[in-house]
C-alpha atoms as a PDB file:
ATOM      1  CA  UNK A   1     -12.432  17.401  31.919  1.00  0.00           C
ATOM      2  CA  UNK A   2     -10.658  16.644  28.863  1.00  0.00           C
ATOM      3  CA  UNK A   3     -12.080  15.471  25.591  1.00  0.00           C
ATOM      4  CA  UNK A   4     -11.687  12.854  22.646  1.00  0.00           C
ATOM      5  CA  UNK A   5     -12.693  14.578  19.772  1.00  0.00           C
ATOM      6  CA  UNK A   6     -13.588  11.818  16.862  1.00  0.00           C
ATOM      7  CA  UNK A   7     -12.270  13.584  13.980  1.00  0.00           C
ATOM      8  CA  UNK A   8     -13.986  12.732  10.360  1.00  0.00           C
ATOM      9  CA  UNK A   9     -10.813  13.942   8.028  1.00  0.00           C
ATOM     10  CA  UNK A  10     -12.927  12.810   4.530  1.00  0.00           C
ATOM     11  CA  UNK A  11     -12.335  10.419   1.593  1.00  0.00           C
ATOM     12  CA  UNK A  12      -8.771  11.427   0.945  1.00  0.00           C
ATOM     13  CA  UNK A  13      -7.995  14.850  -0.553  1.00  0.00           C
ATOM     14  CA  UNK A  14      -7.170  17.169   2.178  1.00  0.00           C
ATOM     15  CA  UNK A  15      -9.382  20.137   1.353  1.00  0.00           C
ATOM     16  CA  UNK A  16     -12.348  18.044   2.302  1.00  0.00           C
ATOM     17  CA  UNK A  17     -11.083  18.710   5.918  1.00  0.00           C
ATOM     18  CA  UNK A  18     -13.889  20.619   7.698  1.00  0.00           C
ATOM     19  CA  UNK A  19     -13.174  24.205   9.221  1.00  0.00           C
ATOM     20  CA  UNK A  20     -13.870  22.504  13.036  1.00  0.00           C
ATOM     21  CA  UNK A  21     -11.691  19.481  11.840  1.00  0.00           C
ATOM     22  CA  UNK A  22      -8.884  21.845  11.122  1.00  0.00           C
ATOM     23  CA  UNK A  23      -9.506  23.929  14.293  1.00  0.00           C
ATOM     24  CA  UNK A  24      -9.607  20.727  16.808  1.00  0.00           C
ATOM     25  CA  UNK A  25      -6.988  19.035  15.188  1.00  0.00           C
ATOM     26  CA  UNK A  26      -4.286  21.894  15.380  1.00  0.00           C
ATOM     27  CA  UNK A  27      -4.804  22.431  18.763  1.00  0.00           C
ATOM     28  CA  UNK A  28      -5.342  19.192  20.344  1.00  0.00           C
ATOM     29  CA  UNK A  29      -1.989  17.877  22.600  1.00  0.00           C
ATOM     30  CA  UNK A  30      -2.759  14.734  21.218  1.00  0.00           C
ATOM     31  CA  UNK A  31      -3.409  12.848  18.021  1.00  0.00           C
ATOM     32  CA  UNK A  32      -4.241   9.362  17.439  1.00  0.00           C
ATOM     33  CA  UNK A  33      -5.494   7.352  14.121  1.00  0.00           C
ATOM     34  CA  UNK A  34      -5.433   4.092  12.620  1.00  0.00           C
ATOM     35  CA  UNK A  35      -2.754   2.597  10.832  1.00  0.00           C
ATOM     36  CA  UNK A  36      -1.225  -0.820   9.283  1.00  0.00           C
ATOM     37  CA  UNK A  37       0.992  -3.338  11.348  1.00  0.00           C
ATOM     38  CA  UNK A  38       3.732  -1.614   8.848  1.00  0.00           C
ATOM     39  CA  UNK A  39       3.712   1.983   7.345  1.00  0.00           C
ATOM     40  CA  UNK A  40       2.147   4.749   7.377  1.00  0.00           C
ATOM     41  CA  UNK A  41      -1.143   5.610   8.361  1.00  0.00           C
ATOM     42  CA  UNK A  42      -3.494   6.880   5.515  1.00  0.00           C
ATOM     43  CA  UNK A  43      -5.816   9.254   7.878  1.00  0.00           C
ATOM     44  CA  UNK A  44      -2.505  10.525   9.333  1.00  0.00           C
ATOM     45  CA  UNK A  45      -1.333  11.252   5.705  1.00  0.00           C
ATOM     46  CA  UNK A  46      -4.867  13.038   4.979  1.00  0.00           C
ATOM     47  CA  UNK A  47      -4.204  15.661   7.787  1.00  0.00           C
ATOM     48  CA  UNK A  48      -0.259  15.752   7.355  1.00  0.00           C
ATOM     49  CA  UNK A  49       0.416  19.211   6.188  1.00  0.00           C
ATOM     50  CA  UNK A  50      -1.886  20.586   8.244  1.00  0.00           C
ATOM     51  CA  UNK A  51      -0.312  19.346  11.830  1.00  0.00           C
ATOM     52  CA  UNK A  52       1.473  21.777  13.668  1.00  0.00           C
ATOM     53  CA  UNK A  53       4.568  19.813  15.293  1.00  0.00           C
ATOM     54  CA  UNK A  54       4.745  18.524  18.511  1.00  0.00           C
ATOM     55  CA  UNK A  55       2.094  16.439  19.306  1.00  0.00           C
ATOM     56  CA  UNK A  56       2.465  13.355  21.151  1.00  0.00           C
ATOM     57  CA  UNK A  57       1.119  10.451  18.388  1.00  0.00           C
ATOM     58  CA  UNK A  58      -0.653   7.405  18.830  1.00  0.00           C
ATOM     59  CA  UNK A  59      -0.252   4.823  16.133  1.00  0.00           C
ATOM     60  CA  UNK A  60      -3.275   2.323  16.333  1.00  0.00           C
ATOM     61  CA  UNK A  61      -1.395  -0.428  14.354  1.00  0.00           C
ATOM     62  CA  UNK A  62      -3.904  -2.978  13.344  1.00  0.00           C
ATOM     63  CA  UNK A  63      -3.915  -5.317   9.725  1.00  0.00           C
ATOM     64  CA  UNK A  64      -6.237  -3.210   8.145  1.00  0.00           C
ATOM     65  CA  UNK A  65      -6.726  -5.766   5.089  1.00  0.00           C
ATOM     66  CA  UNK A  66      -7.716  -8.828   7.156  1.00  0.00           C
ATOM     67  CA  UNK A  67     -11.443  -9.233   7.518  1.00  0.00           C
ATOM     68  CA  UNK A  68     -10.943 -10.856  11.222  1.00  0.00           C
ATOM     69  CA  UNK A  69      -7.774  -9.912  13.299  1.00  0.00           C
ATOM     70  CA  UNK A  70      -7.772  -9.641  17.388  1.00  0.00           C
ATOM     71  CA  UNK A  71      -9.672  -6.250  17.300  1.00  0.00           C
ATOM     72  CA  UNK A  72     -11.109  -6.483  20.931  1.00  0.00           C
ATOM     73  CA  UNK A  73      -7.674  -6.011  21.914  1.00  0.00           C
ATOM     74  CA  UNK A  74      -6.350  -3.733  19.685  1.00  0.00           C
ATOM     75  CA  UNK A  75      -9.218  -0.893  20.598  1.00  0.00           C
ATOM     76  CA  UNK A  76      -8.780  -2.355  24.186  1.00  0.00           C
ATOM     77  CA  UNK A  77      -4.903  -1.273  24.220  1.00  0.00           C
ATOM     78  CA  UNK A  78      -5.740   1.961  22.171  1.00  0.00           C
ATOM     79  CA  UNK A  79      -8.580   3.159  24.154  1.00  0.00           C
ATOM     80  CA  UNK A  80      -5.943   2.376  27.751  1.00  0.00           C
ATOM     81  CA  UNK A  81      -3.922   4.707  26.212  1.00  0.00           C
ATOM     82  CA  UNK A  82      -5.947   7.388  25.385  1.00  0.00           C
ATOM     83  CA  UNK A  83      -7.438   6.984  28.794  1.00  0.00           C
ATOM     84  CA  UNK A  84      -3.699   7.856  30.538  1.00  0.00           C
ATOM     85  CA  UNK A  85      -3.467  10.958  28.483  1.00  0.00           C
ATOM     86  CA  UNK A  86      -7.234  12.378  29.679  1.00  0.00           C
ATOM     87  CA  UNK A  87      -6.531  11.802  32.922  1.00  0.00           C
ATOM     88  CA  UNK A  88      -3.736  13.810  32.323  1.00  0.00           C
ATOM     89  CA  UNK A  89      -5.690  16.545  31.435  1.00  0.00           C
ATOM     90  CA  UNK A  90      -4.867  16.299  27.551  1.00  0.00           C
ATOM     91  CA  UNK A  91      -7.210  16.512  24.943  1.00  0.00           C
ATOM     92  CA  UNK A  92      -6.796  13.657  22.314  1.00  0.00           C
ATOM     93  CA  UNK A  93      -7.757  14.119  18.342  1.00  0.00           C
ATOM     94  CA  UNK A  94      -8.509  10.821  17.107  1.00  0.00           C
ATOM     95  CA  UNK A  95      -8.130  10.486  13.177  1.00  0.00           C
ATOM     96  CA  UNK A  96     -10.549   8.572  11.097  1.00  0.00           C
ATOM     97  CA  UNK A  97     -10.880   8.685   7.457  1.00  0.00           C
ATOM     98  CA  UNK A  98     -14.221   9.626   6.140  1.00  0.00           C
ATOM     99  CA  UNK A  99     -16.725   9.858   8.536  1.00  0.00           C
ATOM    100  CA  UNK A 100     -16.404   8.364  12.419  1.00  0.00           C
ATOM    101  CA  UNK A 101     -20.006   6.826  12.326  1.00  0.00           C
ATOM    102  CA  UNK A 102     -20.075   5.946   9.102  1.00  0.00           C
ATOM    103  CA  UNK A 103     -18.874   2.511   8.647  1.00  0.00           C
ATOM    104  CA  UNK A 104     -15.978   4.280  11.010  1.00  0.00           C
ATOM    105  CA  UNK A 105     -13.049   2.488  13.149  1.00  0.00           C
ATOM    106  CA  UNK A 106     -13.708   5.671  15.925  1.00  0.00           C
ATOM    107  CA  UNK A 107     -17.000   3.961  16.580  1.00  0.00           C
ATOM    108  CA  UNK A 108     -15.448   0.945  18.448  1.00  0.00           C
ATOM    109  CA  UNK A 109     -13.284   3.463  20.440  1.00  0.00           C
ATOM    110  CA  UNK A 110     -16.212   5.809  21.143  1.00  0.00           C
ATOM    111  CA  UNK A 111     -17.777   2.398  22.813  1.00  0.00           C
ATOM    112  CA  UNK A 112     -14.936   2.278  25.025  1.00  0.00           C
ATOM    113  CA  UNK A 113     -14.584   5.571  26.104  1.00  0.00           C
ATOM    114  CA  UNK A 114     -17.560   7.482  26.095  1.00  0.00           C
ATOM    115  CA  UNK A 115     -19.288   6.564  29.222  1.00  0.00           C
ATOM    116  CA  UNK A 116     -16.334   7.559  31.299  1.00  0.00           C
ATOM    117  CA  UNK A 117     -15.118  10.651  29.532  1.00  0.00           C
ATOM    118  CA  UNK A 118     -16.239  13.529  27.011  1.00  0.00           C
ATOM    119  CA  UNK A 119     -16.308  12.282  23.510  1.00  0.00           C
ATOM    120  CA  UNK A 120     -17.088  14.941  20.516  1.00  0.00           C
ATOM    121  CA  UNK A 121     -17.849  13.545  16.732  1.00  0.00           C
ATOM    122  CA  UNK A 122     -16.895  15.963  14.321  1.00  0.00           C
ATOM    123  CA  UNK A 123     -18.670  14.265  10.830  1.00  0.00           C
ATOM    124  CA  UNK A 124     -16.647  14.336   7.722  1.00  0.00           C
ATOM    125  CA  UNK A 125     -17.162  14.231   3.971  1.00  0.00           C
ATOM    126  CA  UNK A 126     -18.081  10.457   3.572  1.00  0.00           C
ATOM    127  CA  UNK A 127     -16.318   8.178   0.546  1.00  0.00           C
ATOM    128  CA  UNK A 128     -19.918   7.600  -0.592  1.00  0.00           C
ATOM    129  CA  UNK A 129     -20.639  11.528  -1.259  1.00  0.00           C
ATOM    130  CA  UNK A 130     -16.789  11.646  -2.453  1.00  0.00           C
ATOM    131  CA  UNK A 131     -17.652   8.969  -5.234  1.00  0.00           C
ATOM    132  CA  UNK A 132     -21.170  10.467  -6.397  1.00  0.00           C
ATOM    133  CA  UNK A 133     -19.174  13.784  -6.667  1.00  0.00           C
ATOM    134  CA  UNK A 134     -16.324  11.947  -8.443  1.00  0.00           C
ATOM    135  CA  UNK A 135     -18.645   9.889 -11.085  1.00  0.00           C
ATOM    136  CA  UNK A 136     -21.328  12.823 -11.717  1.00  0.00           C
ATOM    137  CA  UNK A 137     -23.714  10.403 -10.653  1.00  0.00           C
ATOM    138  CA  UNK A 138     -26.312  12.122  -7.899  1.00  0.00           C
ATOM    139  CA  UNK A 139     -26.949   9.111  -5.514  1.00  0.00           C
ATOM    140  CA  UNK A 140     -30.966   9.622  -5.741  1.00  0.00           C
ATOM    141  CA  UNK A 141     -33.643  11.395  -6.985  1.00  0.00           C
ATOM    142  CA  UNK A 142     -37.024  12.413  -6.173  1.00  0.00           C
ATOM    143  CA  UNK A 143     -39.009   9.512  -3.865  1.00  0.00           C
ATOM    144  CA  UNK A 144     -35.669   6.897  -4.506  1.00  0.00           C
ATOM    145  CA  UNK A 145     -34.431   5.424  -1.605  1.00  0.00           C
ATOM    146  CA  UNK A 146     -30.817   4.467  -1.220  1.00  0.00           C
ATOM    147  CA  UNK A 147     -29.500   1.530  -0.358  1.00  0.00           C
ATOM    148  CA  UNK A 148     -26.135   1.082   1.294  1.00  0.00           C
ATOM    149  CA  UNK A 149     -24.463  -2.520   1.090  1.00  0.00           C
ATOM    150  CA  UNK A 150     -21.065  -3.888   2.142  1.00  0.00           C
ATOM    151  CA  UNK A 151     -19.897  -6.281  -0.827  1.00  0.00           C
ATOM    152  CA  UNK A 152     -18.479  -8.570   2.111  1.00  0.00           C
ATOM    153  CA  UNK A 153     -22.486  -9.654   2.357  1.00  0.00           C
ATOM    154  CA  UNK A 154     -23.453 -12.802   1.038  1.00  0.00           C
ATOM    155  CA  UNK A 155     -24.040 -13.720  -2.397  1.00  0.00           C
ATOM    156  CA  UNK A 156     -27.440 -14.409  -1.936  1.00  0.00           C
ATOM    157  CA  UNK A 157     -28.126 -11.338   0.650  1.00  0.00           C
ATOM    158  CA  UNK A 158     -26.473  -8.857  -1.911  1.00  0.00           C
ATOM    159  CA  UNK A 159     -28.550 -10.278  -4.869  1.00  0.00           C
ATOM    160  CA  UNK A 160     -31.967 -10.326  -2.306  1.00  0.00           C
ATOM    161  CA  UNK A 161     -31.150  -6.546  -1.452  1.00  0.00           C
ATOM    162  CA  UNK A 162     -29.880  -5.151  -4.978  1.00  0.00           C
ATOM    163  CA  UNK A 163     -33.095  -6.279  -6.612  1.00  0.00           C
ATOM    164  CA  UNK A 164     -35.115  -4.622  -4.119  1.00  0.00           C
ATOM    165  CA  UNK A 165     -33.031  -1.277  -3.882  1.00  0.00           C
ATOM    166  CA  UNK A 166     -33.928   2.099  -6.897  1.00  0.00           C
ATOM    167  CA  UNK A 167     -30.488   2.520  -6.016  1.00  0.00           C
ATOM    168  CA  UNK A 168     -27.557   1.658  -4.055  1.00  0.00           C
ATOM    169  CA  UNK A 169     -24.114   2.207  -3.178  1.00  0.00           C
ATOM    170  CA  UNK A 170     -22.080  -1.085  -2.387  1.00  0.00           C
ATOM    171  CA  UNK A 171     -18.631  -0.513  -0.538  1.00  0.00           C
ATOM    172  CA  UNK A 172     -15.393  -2.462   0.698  1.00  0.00           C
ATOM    173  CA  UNK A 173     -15.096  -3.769  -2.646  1.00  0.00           C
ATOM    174  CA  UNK A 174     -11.766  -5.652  -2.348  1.00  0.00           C
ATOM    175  CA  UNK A 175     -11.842  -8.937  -3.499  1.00  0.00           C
ATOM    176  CA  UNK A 176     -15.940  -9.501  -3.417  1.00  0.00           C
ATOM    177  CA  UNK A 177     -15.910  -7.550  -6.730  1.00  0.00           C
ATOM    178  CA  UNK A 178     -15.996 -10.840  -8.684  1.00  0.00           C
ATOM    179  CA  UNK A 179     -18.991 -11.791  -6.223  1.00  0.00           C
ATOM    180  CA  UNK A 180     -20.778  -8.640  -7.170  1.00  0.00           C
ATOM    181  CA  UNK A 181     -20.349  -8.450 -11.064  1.00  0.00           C
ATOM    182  CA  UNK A 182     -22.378 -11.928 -11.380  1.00  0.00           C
ATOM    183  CA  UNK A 183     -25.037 -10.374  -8.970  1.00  0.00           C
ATOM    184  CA  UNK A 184     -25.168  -7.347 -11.224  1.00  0.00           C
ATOM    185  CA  UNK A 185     -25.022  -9.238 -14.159  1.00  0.00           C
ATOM    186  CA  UNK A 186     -28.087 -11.757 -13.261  1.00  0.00           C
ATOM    187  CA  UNK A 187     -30.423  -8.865 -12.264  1.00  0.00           C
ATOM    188  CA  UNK A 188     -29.131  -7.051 -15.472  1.00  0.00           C
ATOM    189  CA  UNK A 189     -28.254  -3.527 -13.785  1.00  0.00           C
ATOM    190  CA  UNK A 190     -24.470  -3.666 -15.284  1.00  0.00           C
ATOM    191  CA  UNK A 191     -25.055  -0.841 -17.329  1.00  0.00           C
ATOM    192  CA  UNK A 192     -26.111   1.226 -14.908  1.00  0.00           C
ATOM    193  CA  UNK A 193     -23.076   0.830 -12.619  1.00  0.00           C
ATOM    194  CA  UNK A 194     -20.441   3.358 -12.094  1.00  0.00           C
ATOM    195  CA  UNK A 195     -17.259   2.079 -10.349  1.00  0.00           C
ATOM    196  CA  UNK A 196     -15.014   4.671  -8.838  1.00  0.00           C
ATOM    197  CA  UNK A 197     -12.055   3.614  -6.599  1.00  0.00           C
ATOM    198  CA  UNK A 198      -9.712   6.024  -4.301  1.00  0.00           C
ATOM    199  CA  UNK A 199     -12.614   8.869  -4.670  1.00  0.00           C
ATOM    200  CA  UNK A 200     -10.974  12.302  -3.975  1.00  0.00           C
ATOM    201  CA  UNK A 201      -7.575  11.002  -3.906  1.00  0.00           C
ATOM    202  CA  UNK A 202      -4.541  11.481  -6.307  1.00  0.00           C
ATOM    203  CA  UNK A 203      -5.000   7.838  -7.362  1.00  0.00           C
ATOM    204  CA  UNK A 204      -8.452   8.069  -8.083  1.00  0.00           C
ATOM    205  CA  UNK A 205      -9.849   6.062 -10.796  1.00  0.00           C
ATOM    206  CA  UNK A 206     -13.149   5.610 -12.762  1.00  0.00           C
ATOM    207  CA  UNK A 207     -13.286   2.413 -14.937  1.00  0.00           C
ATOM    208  CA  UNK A 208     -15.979   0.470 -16.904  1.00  0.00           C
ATOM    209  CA  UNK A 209     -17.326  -2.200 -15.036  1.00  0.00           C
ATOM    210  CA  UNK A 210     -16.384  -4.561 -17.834  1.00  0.00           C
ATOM    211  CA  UNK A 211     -12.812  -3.400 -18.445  1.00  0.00           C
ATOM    212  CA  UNK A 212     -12.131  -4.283 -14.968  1.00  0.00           C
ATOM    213  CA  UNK A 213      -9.989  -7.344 -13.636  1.00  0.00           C
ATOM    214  CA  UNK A 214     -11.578  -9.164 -10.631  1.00  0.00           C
ATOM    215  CA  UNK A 215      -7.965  -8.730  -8.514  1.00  0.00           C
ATOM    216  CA  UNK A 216      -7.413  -5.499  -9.069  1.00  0.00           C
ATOM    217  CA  UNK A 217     -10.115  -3.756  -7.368  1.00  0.00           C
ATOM    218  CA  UNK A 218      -9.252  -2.917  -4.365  1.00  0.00           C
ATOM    219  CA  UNK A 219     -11.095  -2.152  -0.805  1.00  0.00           C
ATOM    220  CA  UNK A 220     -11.592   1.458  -1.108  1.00  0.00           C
ATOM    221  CA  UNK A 221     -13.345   1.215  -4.111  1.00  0.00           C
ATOM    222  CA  UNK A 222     -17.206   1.388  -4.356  1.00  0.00           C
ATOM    223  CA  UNK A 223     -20.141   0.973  -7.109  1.00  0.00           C
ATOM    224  CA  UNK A 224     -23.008   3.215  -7.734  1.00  0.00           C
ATOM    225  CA  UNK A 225     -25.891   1.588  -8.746  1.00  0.00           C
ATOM    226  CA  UNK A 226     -29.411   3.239  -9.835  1.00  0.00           C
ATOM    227  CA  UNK A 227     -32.061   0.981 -11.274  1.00  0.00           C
ATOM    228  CA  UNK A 228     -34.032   4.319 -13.003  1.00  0.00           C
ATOM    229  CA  UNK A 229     -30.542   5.479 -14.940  1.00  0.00           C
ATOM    230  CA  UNK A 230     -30.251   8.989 -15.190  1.00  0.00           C
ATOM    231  CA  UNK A 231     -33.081   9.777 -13.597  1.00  0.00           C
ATOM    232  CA  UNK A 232     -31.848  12.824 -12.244  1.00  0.00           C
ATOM    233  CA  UNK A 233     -32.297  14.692 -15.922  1.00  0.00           C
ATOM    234  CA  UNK A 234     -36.005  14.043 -15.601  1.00  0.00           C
ATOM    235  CA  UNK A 235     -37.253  15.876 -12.622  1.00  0.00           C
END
């Protein structure tokens, strides 16, 4: 039987590729990832040099900066097609940056596709390890517990789970930045938030929380947060 192999390619710079990424992605018949109604696909662009040639491609074209779109039918359509070319006996690689399960567009394909055929998940090197690496600032320490928050949350949710968290790492910035300095700001943890956006990527950029504009954050940028500070030096 063939197989979809979820592929985790990492946060952006193409040496984060795992060995078994690189292995399952050269020799797979067929690749598919996500990409904009326009342009090129950024997982596709991840994994670029290392693609053989040849390989039948399947753009998932979806507006990737639109919080609600017609997604049931987009995966609906993608998962169709990836369906023809199993039960044609081809294996099919399908892209996704960072890590399929984690906050990963694979997932809604996997939900399609798995009870019918074999489906591998390959993890990858997630944007939230990328931007701890990128910032020198561990995630946690000692008996911490992390907390992982979409800014797209509620005002009052964010605020209600930041003040309970030792630390946290609050993604899909975008425009809820604005939204999330005030939080920050009321339960006074500004200064010890690192903002990191593009983690791993040639763009990458770190920034002081205050020297940043509210519209010019954009979604693939996160903030570290730890209530303790550098509690990492104290073990």
């Amino acid at each position: 039987m063939a197989t979809v192999f979820g592929i985790g390619v990492g946060p952006g710079d193409p040496e984060l590729l795992t060995l078994k990424a690189l292995r399952l992605l050269r020799a797979a018949p067929v690749i598919a990832y996500p990409a904009p109604e326009q342009g090129d696909s950024l997982a596709r662009s991840i994994v670029a040099a290392h693609l053989p040639g040849g390989q039948v491609e399947i753009a998932i074209r979806m507006p990737l900066e639109v919080a609600r779109f017609p997604a049931q039918a987009v995966y609906d359509r993608a998962a169709d097609e990836i369906a023809a070319h199993l039960r044609a006996g081809r294996d099919v690689a399908v892209l996704c940056q960072g890590d399929p399960f984690f906050y990963g567009s694979f997932m809604y394909l996997f939900g399609r596709l798995a009870r019918d055929w074999r489906v591998e998940v390959v993890p990858g090197v997630s944007s939230l390890m990328a931007c701890a690496a990128a910032l020198g600032a561990p995630l946690v320490a000692r008996d911490d517990v992390l907390t992982v928050l979409p800014a797209s949350l509620p005002e009052a949710a964010l605020e209600a789970r930041l003040a309970q968290s030792d630390a946290a790492a609050i993604m899909k910035l975008g425009r809820h930045f604005a939204k999330l300095r005030r939080v920050l700001d009321r339960l006074g943890l500004t200064q010890q938030a690192r903002y990191v956006e593009h983690a791993s990527m040639a763009s990458q950029r770190i920034v002081p929380i205050a020297d940043l504009n509210d519209d010019d954050v954009p979604y693939f940028a996160m903030v570290l947060v730890h209530r303790r500070g550098d509690a990492w030096r104290n073990p």
